[in-house]
PDB file of N, CA and C in Angstrom:
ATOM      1  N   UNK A   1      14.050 -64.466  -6.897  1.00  0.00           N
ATOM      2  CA  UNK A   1      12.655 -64.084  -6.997  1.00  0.00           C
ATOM      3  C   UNK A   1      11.869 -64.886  -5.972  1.00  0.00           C
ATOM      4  N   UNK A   2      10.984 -64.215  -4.935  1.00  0.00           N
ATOM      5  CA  UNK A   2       9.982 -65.004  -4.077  1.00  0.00           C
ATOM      6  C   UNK A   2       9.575 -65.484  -4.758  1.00  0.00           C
ATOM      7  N   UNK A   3       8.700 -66.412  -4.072  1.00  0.00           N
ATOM      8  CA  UNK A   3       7.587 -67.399  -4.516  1.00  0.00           C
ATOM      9  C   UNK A   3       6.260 -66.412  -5.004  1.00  0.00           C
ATOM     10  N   UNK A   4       5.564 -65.539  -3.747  1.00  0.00           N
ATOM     11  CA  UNK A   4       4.749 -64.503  -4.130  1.00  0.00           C
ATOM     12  C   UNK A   4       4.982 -63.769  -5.530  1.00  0.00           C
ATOM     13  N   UNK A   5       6.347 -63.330  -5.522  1.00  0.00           N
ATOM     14  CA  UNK A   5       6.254 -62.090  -6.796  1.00  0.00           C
ATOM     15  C   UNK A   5       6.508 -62.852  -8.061  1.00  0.00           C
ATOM     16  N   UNK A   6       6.563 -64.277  -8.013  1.00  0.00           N
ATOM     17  CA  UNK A   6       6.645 -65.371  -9.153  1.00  0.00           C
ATOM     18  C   UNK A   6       4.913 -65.497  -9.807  1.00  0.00           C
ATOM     19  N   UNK A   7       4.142 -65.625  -8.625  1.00  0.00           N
ATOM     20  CA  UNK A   7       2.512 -66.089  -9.332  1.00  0.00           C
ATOM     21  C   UNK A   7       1.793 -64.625  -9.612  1.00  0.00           C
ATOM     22  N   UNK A   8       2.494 -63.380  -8.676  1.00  0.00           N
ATOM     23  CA  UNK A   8       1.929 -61.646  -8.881  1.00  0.00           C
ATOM     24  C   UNK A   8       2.518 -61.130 -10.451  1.00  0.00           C
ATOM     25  N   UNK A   9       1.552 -60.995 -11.080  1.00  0.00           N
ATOM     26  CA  UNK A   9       2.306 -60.238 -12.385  1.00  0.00           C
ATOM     27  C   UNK A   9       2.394 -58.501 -12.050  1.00  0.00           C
ATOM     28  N   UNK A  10       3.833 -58.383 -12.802  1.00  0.00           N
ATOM     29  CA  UNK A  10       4.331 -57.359 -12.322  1.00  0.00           C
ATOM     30  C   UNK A  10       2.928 -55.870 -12.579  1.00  0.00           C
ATOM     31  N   UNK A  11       2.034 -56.063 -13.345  1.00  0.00           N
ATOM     32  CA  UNK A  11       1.143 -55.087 -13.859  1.00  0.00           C
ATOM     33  C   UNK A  11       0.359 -54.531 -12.401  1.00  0.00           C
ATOM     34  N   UNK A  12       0.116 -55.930 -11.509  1.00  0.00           N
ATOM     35  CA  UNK A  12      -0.522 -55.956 -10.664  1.00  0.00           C
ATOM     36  C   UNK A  12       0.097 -54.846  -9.455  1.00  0.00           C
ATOM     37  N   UNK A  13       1.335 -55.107  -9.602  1.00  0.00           N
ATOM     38  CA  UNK A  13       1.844 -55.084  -7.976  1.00  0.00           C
ATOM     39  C   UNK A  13       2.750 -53.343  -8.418  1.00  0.00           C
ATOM     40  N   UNK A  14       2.287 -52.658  -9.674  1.00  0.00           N
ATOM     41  CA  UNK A  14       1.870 -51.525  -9.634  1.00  0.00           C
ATOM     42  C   UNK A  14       0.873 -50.443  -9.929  1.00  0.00           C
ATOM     43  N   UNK A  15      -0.122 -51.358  -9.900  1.00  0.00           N
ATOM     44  CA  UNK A  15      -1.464 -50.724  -9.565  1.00  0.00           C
ATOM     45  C   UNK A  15      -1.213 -50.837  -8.175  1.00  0.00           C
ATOM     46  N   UNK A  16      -0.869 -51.558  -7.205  1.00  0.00           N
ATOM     47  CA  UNK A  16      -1.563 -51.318  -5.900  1.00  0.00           C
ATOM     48  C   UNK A  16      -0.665 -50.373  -5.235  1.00  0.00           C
ATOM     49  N   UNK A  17       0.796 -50.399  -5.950  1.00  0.00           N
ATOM     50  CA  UNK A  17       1.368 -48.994  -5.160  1.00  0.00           C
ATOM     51  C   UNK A  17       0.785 -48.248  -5.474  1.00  0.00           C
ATOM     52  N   UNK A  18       0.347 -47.900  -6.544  1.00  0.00           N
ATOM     53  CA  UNK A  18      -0.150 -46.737  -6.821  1.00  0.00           C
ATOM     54  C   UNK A  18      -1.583 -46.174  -6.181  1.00  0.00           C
ATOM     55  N   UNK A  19      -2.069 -47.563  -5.982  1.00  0.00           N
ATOM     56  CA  UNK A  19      -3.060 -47.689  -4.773  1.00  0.00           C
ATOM     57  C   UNK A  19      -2.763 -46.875  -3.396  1.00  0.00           C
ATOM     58  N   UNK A  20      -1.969 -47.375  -3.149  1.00  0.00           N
ATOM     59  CA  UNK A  20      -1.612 -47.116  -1.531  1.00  0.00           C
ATOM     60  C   UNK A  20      -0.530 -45.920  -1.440  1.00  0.00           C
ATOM     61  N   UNK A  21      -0.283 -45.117  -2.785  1.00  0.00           N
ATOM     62  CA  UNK A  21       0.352 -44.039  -2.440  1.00  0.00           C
ATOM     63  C   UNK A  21      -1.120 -43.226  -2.473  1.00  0.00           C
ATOM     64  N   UNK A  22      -1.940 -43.475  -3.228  1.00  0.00           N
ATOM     65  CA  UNK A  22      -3.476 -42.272  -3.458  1.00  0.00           C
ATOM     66  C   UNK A  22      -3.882 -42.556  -1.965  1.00  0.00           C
ATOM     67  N   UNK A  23      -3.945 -43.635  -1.402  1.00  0.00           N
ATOM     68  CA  UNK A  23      -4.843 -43.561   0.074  1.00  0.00           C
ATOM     69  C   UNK A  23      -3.814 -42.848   0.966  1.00  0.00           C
ATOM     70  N   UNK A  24      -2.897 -42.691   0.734  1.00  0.00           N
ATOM     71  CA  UNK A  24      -1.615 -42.402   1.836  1.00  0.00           C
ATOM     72  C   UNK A  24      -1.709 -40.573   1.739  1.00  0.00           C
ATOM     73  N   UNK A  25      -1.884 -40.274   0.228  1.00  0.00           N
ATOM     74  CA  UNK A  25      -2.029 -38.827   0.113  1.00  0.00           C
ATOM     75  C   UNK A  25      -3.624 -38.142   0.706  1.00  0.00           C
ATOM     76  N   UNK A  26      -4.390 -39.233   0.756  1.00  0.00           N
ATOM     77  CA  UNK A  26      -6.043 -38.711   1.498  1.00  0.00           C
ATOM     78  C   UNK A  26      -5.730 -38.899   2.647  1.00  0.00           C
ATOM     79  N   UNK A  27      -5.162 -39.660   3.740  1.00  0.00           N
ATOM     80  CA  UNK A  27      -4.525 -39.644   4.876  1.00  0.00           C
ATOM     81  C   UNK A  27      -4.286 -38.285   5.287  1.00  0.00           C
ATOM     82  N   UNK A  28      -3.043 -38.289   4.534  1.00  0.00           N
ATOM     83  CA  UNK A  28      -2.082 -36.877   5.145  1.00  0.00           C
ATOM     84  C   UNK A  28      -3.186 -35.644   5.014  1.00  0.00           C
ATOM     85  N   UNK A  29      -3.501 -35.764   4.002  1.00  0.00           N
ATOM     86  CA  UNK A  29      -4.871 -34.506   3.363  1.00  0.00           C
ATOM     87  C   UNK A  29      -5.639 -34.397   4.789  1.00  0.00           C
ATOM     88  N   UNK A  30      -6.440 -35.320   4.698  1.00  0.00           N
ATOM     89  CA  UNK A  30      -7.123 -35.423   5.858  1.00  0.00           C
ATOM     90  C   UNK A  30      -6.432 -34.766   7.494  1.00  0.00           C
ATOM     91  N   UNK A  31      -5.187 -35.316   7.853  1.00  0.00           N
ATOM     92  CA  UNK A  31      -4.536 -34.709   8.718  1.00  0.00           C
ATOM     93  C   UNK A  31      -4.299 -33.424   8.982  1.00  0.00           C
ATOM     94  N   UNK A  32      -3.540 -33.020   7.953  1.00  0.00           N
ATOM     95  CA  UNK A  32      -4.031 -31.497   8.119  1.00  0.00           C
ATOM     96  C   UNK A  32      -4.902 -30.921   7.974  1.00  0.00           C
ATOM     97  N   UNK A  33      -6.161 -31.143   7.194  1.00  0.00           N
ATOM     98  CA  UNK A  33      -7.329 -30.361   7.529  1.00  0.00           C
ATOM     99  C   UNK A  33      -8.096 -30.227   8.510  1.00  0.00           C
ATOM    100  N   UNK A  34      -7.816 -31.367   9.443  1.00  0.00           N
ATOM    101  CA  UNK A  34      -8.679 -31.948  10.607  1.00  0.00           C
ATOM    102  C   UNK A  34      -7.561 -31.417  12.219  1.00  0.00           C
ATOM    103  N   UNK A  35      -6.411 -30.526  11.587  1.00  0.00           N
ATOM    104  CA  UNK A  35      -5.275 -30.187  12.156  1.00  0.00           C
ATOM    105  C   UNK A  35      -5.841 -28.981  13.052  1.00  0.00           C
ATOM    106  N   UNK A  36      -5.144 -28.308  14.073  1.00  0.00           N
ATOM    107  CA  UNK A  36      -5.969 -27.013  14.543  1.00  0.00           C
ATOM    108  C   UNK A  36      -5.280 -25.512  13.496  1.00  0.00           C
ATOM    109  N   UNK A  37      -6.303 -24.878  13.584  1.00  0.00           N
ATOM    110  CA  UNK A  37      -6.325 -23.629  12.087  1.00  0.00           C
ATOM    111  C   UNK A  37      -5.455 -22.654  12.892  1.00  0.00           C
ATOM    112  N   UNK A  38      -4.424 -22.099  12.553  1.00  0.00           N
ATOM    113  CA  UNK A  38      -3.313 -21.382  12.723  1.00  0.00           C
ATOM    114  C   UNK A  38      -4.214 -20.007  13.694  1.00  0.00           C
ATOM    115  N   UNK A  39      -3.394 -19.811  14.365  1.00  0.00           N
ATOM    116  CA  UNK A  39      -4.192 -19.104  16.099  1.00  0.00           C
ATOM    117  C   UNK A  39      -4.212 -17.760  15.866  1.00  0.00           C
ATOM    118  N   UNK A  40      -3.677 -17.021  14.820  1.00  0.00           N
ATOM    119  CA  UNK A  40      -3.821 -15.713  13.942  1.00  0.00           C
ATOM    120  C   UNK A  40      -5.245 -15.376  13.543  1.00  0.00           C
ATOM    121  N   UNK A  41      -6.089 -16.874  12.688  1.00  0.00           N
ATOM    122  CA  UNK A  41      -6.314 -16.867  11.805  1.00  0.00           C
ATOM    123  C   UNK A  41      -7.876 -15.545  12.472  1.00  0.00           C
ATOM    124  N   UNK A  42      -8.350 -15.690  13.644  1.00  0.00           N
ATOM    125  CA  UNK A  42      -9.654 -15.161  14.016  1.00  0.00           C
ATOM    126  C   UNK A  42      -9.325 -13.534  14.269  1.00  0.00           C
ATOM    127  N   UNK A  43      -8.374 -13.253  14.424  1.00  0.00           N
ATOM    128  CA  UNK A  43      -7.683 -12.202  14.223  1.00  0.00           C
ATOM    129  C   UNK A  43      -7.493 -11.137  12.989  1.00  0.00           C
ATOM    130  N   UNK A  44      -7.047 -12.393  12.424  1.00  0.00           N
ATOM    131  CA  UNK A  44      -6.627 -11.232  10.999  1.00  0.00           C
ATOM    132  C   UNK A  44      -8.167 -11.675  10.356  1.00  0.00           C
ATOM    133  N   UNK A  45      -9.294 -12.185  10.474  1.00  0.00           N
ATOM    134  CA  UNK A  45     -10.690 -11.938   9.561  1.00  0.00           C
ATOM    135  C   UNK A  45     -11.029 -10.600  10.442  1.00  0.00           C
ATOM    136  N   UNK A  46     -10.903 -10.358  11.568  1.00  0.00           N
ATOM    137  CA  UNK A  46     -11.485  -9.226  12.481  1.00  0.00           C
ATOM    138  C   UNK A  46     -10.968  -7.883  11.280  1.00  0.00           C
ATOM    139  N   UNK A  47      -9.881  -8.119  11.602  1.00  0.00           N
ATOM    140  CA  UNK A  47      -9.213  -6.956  10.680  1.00  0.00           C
ATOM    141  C   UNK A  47      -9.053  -6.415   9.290  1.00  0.00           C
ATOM    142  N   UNK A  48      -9.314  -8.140   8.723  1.00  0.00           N
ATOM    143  CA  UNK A  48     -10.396  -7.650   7.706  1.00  0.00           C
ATOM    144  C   UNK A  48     -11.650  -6.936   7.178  1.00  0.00           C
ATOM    145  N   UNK A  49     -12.410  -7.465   8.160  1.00  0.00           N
ATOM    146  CA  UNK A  49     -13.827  -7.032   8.356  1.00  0.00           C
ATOM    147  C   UNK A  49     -13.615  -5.082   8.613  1.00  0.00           C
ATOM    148  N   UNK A  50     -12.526  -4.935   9.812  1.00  0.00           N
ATOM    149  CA  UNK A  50     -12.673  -3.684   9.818  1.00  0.00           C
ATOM    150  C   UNK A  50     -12.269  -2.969   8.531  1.00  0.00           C
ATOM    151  N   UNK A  51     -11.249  -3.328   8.266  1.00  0.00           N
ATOM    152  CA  UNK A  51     -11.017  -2.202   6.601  1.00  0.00           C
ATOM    153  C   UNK A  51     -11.969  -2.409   5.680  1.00  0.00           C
ATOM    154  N   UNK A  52     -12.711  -3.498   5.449  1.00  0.00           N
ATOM    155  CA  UNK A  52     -13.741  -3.057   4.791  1.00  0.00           C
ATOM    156  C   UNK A  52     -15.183  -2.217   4.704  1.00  0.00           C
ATOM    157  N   UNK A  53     -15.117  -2.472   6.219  1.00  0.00           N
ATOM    158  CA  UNK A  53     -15.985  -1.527   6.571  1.00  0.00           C
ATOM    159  C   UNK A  53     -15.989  -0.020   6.872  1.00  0.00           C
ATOM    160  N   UNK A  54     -14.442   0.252   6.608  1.00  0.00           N
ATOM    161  CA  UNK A  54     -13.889   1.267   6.293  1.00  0.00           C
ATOM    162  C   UNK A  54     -14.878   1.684   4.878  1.00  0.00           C
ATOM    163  N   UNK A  55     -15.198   1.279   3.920  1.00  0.00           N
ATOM    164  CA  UNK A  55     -15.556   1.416   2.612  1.00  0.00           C
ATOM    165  C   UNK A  55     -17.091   1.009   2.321  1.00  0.00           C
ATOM    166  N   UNK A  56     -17.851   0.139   3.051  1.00  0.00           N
ATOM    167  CA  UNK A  56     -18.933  -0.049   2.924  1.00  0.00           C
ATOM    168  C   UNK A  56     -19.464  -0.863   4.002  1.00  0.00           C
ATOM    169  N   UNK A  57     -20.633  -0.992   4.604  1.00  0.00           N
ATOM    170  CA  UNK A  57     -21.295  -1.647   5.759  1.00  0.00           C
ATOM    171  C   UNK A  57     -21.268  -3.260   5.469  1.00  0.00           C
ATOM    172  N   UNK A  58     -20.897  -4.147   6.538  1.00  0.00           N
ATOM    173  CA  UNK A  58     -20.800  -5.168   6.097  1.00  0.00           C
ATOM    174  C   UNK A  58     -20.728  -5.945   7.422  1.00  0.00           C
ATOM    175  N   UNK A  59     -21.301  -7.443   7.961  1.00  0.00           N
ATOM    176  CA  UNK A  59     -20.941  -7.313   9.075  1.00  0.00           C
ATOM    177  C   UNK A  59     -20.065  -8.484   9.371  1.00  0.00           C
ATOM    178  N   UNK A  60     -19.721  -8.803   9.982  1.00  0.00           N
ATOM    179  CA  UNK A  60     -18.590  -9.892  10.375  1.00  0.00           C
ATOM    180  C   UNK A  60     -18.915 -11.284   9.837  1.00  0.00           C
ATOM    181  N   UNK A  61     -20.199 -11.864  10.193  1.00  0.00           N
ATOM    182  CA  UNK A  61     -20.648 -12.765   9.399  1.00  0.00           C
ATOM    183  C   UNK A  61     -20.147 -12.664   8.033  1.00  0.00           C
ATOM    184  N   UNK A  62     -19.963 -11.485   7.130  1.00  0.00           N
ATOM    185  CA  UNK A  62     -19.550 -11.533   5.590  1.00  0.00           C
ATOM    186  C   UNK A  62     -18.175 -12.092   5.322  1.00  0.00           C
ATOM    187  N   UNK A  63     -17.648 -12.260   6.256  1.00  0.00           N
ATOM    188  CA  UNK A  63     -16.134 -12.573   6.094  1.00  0.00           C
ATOM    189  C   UNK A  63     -15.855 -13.818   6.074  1.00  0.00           C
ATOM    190  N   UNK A  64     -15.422 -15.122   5.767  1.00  0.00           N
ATOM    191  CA  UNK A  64     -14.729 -15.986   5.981  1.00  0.00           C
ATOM    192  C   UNK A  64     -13.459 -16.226   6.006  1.00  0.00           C
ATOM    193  N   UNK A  65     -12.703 -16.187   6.577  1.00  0.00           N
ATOM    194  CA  UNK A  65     -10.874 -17.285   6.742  1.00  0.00           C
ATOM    195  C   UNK A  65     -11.224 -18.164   6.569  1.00  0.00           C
ATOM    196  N   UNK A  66     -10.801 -19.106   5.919  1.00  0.00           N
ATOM    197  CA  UNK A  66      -9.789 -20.649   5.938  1.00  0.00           C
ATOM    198  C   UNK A  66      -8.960 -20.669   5.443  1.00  0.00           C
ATOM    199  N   UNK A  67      -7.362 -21.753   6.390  1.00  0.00           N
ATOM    200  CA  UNK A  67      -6.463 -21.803   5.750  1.00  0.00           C
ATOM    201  C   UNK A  67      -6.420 -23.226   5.662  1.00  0.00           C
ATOM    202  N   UNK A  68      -5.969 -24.055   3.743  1.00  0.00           N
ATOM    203  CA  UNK A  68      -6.499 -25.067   3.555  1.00  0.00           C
ATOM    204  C   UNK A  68      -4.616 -25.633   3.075  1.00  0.00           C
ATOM    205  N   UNK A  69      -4.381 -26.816   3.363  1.00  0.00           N
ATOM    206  CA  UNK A  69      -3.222 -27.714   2.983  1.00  0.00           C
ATOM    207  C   UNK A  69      -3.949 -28.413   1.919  1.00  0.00           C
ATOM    208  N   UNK A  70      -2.964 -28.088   0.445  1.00  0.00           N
ATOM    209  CA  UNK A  70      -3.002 -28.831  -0.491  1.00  0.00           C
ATOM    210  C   UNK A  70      -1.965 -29.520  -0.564  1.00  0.00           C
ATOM    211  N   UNK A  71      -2.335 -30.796  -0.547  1.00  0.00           N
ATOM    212  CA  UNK A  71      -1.239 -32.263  -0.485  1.00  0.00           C
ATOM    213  C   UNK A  71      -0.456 -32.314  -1.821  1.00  0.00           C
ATOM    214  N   UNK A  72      -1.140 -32.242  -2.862  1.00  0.00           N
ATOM    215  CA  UNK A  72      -0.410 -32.505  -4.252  1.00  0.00           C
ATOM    216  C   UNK A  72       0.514 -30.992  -4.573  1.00  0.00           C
ATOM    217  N   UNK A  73       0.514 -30.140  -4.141  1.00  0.00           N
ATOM    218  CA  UNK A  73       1.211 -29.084  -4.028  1.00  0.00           C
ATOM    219  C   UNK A  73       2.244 -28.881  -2.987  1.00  0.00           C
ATOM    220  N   UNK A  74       1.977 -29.427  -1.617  1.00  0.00           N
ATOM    221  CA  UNK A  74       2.688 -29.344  -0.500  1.00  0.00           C
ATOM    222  C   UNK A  74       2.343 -27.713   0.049  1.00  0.00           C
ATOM    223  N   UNK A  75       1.266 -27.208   0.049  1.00  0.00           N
ATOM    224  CA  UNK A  75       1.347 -25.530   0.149  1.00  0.00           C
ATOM    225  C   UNK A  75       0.280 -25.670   0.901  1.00  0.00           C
ATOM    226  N   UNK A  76       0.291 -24.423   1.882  1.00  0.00           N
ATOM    227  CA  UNK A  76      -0.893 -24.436   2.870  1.00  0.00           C
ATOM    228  C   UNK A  76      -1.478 -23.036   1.611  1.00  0.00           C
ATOM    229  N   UNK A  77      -2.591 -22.577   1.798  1.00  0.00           N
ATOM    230  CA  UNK A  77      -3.550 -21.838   1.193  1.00  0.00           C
ATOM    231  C   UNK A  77      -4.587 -20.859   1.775  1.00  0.00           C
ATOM    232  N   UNK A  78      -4.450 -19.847   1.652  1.00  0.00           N
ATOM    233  CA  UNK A  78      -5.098 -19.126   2.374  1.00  0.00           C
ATOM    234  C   UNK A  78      -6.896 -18.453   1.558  1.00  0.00           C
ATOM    235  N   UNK A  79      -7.602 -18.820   2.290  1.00  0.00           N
ATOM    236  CA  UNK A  79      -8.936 -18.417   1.573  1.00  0.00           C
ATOM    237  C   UNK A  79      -9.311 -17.224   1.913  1.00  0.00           C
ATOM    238  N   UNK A  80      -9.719 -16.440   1.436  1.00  0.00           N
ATOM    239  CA  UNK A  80     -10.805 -15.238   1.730  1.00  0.00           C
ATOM    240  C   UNK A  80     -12.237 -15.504   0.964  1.00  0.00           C
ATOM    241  N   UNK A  81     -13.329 -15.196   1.656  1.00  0.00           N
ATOM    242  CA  UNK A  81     -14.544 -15.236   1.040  1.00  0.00           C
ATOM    243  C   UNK A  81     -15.313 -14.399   1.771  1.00  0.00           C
ATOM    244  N   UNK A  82     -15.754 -12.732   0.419  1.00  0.00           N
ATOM    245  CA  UNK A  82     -16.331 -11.888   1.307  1.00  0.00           C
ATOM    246  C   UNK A  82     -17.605 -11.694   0.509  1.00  0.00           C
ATOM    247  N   UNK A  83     -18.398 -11.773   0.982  1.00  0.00           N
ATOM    248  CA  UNK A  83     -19.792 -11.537   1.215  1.00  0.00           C
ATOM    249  C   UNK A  83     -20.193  -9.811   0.681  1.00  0.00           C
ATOM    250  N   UNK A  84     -20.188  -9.055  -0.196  1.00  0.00           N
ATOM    251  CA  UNK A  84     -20.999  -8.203  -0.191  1.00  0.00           C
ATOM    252  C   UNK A  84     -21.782  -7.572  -0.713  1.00  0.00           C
ATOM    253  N   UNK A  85     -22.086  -6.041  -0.313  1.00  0.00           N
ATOM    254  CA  UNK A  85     -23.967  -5.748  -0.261  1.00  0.00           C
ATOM    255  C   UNK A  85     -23.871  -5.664  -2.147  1.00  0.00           C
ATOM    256  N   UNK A  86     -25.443  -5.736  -2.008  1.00  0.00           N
ATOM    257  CA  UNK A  86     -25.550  -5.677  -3.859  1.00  0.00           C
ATOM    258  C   UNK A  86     -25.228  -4.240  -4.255  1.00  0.00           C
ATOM    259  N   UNK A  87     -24.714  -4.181  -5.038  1.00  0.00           N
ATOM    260  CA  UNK A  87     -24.732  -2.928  -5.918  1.00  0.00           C
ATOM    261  C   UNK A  87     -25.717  -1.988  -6.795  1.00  0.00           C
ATOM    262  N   UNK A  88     -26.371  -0.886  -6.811  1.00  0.00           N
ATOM    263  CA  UNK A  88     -26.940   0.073  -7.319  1.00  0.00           C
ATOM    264  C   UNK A  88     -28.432  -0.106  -6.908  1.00  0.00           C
TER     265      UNK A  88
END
């Protein structure tokens, strides 16, 4: 047994892994979000936008893409968020 892990009680010295695995997972988080957004992605909202407007007026602004990496899952995620007109 070191000298250190003799005066560290063991309670301690797993809180701080557990510490430094949570900052390690906002890291990586951070990395990929701050990553460049898959080179499709302005593409396939275009083509969104058009089939919907197949069905009702709407204009490109209504559309959003993002594709988001969830760390505690390991899964990238794909968003849609559409915008439209009010009804009746």
């Amino acid at each position: 047994m070191g000298l250190l892990q003799y005066f560290m009680p063991a309670k301690a010295k797993k809180g701080s892994a557990k510490r430094a695995k949570d900052r390690l997972q906002i890291i990586v988080a951070h990395e990929h979000s701050s990553a460049a957004k898959p080179a499709y992605l302005p593409q396939m909202q275009q083509e969104i936008v058009t089939v919907i407007r197949k069905y009702m007026d709407i204009s490109a602004d209504d559309v959003k893409c993002e594709c988001n990496y969830k760390a505690e899952d390991d899964i990238s995620v794909l968003e849609v968020n559409v915008n439209l007109p009010k009804f009746g």
